[in-house]
PDB file of N, CA and C in Angstrom:
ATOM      1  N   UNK A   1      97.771  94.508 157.280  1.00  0.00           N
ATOM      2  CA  UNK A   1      98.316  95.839 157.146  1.00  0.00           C
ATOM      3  C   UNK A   1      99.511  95.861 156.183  1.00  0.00           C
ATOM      4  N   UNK A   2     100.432  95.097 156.317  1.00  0.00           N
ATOM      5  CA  UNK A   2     101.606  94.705 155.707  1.00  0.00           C
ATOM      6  C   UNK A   2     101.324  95.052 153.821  1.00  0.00           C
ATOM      7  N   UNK A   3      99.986  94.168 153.170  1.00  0.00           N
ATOM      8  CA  UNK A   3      99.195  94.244 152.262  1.00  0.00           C
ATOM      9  C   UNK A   3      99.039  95.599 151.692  1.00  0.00           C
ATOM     10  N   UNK A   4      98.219  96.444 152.626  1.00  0.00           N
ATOM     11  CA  UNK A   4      98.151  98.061 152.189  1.00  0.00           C
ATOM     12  C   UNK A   4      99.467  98.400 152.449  1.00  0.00           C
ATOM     13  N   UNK A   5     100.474  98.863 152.978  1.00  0.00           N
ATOM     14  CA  UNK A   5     101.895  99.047 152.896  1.00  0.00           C
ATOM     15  C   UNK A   5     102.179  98.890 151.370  1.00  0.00           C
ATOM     16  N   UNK A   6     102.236  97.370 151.305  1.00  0.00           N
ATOM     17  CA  UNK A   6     102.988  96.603 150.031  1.00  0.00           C
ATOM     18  C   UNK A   6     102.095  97.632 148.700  1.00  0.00           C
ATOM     19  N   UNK A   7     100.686  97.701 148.666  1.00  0.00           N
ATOM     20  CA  UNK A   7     100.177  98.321 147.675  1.00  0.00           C
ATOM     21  C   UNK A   7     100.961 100.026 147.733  1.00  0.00           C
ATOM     22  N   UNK A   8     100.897 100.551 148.641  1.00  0.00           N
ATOM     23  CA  UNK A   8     101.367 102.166 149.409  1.00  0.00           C
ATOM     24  C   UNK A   8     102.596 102.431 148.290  1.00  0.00           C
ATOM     25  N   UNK A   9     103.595 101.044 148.961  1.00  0.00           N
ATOM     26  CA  UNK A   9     105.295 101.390 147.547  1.00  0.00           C
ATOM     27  C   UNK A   9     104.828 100.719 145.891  1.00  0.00           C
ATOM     28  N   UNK A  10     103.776 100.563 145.946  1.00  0.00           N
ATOM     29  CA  UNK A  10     103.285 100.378 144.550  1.00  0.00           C
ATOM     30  C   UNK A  10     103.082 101.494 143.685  1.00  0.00           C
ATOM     31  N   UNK A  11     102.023 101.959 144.218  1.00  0.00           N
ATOM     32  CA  UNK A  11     101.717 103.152 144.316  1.00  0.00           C
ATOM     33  C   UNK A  11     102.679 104.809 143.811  1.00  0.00           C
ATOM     34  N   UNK A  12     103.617 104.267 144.825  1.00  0.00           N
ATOM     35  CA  UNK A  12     104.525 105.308 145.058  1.00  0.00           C
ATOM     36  C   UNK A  12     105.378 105.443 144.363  1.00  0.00           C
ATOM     37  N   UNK A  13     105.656 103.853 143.868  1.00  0.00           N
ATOM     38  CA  UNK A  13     106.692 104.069 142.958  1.00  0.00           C
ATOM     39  C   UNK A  13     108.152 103.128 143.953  1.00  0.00           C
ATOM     40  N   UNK A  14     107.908 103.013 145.597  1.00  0.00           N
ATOM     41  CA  UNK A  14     109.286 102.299 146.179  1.00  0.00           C
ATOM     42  C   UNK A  14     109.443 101.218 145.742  1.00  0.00           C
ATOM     43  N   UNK A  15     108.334 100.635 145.326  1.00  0.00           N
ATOM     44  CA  UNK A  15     108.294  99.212 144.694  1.00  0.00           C
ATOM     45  C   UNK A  15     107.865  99.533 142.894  1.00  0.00           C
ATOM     46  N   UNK A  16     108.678  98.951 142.256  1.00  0.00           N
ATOM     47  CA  UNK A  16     108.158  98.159 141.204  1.00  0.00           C
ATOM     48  C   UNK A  16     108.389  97.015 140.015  1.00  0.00           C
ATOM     49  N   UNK A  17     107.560  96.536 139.651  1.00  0.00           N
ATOM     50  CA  UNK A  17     107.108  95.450 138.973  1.00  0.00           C
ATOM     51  C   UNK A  17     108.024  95.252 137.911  1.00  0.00           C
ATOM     52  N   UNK A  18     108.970  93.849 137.661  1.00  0.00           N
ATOM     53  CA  UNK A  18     110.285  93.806 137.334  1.00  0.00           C
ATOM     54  C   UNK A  18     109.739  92.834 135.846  1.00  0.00           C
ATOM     55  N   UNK A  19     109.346  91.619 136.127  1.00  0.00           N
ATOM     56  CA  UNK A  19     109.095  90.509 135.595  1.00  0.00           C
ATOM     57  C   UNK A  19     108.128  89.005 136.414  1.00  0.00           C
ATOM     58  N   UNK A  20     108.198  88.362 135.712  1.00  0.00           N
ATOM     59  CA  UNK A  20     107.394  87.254 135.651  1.00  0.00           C
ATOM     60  C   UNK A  20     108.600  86.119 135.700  1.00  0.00           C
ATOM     61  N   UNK A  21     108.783  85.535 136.892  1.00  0.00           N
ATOM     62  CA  UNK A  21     110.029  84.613 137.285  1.00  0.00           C
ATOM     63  C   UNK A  21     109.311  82.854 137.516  1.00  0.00           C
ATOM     64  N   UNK A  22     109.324  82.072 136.668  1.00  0.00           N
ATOM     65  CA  UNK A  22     108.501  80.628 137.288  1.00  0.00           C
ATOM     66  C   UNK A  22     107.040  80.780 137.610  1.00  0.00           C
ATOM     67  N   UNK A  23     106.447  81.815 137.085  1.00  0.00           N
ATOM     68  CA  UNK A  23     105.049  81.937 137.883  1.00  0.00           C
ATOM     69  C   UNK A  23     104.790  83.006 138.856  1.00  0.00           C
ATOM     70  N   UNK A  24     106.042  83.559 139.055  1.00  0.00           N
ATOM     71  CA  UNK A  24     105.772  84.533 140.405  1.00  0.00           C
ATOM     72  C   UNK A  24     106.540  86.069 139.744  1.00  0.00           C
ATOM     73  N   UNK A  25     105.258  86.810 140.563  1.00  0.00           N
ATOM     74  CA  UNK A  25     106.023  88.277 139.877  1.00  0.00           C
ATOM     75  C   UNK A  25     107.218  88.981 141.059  1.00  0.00           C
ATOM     76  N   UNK A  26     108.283  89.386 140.511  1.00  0.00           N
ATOM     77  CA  UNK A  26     109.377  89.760 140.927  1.00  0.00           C
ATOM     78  C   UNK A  26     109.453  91.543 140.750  1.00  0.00           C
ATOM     79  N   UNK A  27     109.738  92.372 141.683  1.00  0.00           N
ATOM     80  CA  UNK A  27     109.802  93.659 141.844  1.00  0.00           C
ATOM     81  C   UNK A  27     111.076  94.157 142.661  1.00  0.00           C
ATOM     82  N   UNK A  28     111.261  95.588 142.178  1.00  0.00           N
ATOM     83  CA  UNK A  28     112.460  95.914 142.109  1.00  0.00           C
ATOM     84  C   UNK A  28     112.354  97.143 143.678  1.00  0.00           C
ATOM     85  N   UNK A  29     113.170  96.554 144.673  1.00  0.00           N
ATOM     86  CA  UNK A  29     112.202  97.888 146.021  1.00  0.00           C
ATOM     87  C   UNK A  29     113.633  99.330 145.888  1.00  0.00           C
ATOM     88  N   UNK A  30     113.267 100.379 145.812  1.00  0.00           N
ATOM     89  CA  UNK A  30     114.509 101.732 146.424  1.00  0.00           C
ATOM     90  C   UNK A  30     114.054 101.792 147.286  1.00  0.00           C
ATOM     91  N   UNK A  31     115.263 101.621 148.571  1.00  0.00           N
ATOM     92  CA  UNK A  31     115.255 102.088 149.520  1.00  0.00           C
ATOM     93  C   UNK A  31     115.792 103.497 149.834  1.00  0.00           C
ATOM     94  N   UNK A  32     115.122 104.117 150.926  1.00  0.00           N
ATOM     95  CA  UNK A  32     114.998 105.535 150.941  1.00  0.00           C
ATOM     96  C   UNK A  32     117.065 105.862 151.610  1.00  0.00           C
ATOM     97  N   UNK A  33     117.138 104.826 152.602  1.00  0.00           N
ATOM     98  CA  UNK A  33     118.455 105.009 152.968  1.00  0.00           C
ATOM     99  C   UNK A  33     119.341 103.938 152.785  1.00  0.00           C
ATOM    100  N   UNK A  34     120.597 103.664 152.963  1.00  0.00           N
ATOM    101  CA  UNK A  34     121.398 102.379 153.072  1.00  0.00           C
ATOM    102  C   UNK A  34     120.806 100.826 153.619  1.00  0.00           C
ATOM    103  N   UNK A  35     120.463  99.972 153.334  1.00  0.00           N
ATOM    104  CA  UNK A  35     119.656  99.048 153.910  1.00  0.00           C
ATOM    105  C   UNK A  35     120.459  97.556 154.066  1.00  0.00           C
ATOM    106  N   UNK A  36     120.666  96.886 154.741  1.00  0.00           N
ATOM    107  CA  UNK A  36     121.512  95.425 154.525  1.00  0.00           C
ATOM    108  C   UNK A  36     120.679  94.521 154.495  1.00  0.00           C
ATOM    109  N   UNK A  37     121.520  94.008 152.859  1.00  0.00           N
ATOM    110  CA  UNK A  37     120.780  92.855 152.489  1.00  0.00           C
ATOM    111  C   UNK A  37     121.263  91.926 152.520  1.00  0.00           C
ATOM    112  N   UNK A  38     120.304  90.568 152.965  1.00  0.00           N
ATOM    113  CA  UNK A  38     121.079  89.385 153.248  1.00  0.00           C
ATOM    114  C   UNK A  38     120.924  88.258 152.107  1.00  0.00           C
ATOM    115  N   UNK A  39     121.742  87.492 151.352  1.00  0.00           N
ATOM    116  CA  UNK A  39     121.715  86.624 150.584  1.00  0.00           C
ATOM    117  C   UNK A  39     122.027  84.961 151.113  1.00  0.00           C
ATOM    118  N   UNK A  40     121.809  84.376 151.622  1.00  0.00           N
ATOM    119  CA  UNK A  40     122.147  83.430 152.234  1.00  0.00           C
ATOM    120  C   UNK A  40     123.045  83.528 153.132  1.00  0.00           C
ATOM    121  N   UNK A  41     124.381  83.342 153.373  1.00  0.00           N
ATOM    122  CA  UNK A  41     125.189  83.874 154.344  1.00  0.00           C
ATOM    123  C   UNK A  41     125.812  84.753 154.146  1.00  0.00           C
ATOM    124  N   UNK A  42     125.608  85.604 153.094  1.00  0.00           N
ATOM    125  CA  UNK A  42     126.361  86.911 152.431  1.00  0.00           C
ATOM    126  C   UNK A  42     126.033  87.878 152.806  1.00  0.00           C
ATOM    127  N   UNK A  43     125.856  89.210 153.276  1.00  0.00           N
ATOM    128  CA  UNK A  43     125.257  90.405 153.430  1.00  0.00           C
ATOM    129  C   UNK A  43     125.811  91.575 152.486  1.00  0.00           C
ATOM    130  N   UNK A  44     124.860  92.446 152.020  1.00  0.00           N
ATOM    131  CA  UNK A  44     125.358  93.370 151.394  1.00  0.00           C
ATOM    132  C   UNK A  44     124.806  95.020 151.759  1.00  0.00           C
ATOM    133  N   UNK A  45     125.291  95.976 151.520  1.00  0.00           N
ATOM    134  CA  UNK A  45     124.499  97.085 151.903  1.00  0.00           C
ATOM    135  C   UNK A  45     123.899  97.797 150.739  1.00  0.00           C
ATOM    136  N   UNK A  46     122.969  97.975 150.027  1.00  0.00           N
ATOM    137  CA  UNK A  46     122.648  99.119 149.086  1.00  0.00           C
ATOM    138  C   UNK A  46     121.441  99.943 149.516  1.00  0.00           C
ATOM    139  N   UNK A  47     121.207 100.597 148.055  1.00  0.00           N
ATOM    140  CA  UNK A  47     119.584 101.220 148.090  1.00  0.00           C
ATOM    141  C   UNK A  47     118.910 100.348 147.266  1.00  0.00           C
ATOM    142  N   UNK A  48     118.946  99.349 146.455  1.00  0.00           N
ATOM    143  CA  UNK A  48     118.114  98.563 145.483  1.00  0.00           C
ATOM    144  C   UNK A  48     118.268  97.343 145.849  1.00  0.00           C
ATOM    145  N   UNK A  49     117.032  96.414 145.560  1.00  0.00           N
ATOM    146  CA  UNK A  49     116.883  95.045 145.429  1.00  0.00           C
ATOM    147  C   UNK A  49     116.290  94.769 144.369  1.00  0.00           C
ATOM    148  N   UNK A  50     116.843  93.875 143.432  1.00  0.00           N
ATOM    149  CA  UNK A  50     116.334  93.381 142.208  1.00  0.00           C
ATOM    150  C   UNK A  50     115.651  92.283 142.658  1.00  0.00           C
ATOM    151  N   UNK A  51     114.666  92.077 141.694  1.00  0.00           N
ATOM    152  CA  UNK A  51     113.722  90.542 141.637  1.00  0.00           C
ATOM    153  C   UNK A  51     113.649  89.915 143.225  1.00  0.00           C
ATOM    154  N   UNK A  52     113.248  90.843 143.747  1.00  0.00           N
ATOM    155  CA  UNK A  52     112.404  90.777 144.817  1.00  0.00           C
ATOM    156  C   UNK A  52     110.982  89.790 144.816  1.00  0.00           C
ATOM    157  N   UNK A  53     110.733  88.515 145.519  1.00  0.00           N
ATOM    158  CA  UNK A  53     109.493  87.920 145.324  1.00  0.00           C
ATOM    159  C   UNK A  53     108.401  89.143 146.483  1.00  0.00           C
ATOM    160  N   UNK A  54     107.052  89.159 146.022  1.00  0.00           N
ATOM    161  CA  UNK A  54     106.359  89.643 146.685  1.00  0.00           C
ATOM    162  C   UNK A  54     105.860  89.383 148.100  1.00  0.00           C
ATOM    163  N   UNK A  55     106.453  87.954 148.498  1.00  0.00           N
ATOM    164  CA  UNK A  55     106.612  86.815 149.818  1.00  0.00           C
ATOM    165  C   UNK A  55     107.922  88.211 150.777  1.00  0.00           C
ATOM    166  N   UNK A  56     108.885  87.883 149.661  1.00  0.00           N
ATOM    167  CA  UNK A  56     110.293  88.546 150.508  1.00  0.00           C
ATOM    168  C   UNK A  56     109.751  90.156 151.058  1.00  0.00           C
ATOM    169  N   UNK A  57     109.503  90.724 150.352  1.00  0.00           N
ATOM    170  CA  UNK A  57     108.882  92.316 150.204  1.00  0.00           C
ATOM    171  C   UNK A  57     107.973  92.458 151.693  1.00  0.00           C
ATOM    172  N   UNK A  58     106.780  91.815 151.641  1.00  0.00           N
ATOM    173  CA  UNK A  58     106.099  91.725 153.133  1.00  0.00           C
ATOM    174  C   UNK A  58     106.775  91.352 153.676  1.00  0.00           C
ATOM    175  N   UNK A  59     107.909  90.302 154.100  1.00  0.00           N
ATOM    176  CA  UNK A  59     108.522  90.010 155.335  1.00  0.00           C
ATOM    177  C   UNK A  59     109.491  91.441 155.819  1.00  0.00           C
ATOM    178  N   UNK A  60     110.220  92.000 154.851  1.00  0.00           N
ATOM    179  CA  UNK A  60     110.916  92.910 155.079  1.00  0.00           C
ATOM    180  C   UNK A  60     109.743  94.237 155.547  1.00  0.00           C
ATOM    181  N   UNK A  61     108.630  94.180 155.198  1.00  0.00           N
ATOM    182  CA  UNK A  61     107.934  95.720 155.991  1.00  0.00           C
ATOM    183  C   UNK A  61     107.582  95.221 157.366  1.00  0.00           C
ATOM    184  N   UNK A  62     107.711  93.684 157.551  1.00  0.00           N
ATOM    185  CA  UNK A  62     107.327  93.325 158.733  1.00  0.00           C
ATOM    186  C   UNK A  62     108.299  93.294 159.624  1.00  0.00           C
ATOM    187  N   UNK A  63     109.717  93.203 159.385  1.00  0.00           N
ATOM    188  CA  UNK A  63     110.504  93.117 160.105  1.00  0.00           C
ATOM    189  C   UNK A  63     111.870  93.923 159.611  1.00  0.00           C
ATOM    190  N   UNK A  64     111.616  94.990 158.876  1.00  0.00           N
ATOM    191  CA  UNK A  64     112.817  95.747 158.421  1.00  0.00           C
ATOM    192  C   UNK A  64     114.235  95.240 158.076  1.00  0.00           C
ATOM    193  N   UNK A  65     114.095  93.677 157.778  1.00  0.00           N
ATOM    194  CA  UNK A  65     115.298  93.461 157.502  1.00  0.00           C
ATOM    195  C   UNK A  65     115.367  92.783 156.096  1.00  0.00           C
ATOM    196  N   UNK A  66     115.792  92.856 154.691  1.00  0.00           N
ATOM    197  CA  UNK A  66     115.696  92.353 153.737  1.00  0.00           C
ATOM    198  C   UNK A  66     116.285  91.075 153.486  1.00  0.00           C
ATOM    199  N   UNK A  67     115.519  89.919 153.407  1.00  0.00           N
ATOM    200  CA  UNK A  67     116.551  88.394 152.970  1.00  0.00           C
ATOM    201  C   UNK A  67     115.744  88.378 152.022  1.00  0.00           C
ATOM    202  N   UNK A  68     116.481  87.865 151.017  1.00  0.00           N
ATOM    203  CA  UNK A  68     116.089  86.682 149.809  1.00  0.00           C
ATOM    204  C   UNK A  68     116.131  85.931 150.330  1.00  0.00           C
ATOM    205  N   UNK A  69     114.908  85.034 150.186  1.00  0.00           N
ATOM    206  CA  UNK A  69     114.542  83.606 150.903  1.00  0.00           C
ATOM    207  C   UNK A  69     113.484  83.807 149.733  1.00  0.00           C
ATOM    208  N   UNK A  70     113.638  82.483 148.899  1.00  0.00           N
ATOM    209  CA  UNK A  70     113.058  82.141 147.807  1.00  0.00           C
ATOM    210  C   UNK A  70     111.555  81.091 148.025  1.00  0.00           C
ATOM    211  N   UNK A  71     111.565  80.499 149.275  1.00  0.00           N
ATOM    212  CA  UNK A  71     111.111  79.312 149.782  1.00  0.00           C
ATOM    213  C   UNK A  71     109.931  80.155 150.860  1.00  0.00           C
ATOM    214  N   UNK A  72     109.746  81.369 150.667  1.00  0.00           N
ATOM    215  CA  UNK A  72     108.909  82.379 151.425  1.00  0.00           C
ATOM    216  C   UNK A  72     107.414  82.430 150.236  1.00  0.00           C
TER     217      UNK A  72
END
């Protein structure tokens, strides 16, 4: 399900397609409200995430919380 979601902000436009990072494509998500993002032990609050891996993107519709975790 996560999959059709991920295509849904494609689609829509919440997600999109940034670059080509090592092999892996990187996308840029707007969030609709304030969202906290976590960077290793850092947290931040915005509406944007840059170079988003498509690994990170499904974990966050699965669990509403955004980490960069590169190793996903």
């Amino acid at each position: 399900m996560n999959e059709v979601i991920f295509l849904w902000y494609l689609i829509t436009g919440t997600i999109v397609f940034q670059k080509d990072v090592d092999g892996r494509d990187t996308y840029r998500i707007n969030f609709d409200e304030l969202t906290i993002i976590t960077e290793g032990d850092k947290k931040f609050i915005g509406y944007t995430v840059d170079y988003a891996y498509k690994e990170e993107i499904l974990e966050y519709i699965d669990s509403g919380d955004f980490e960069y975790n590169e190793d996903l």
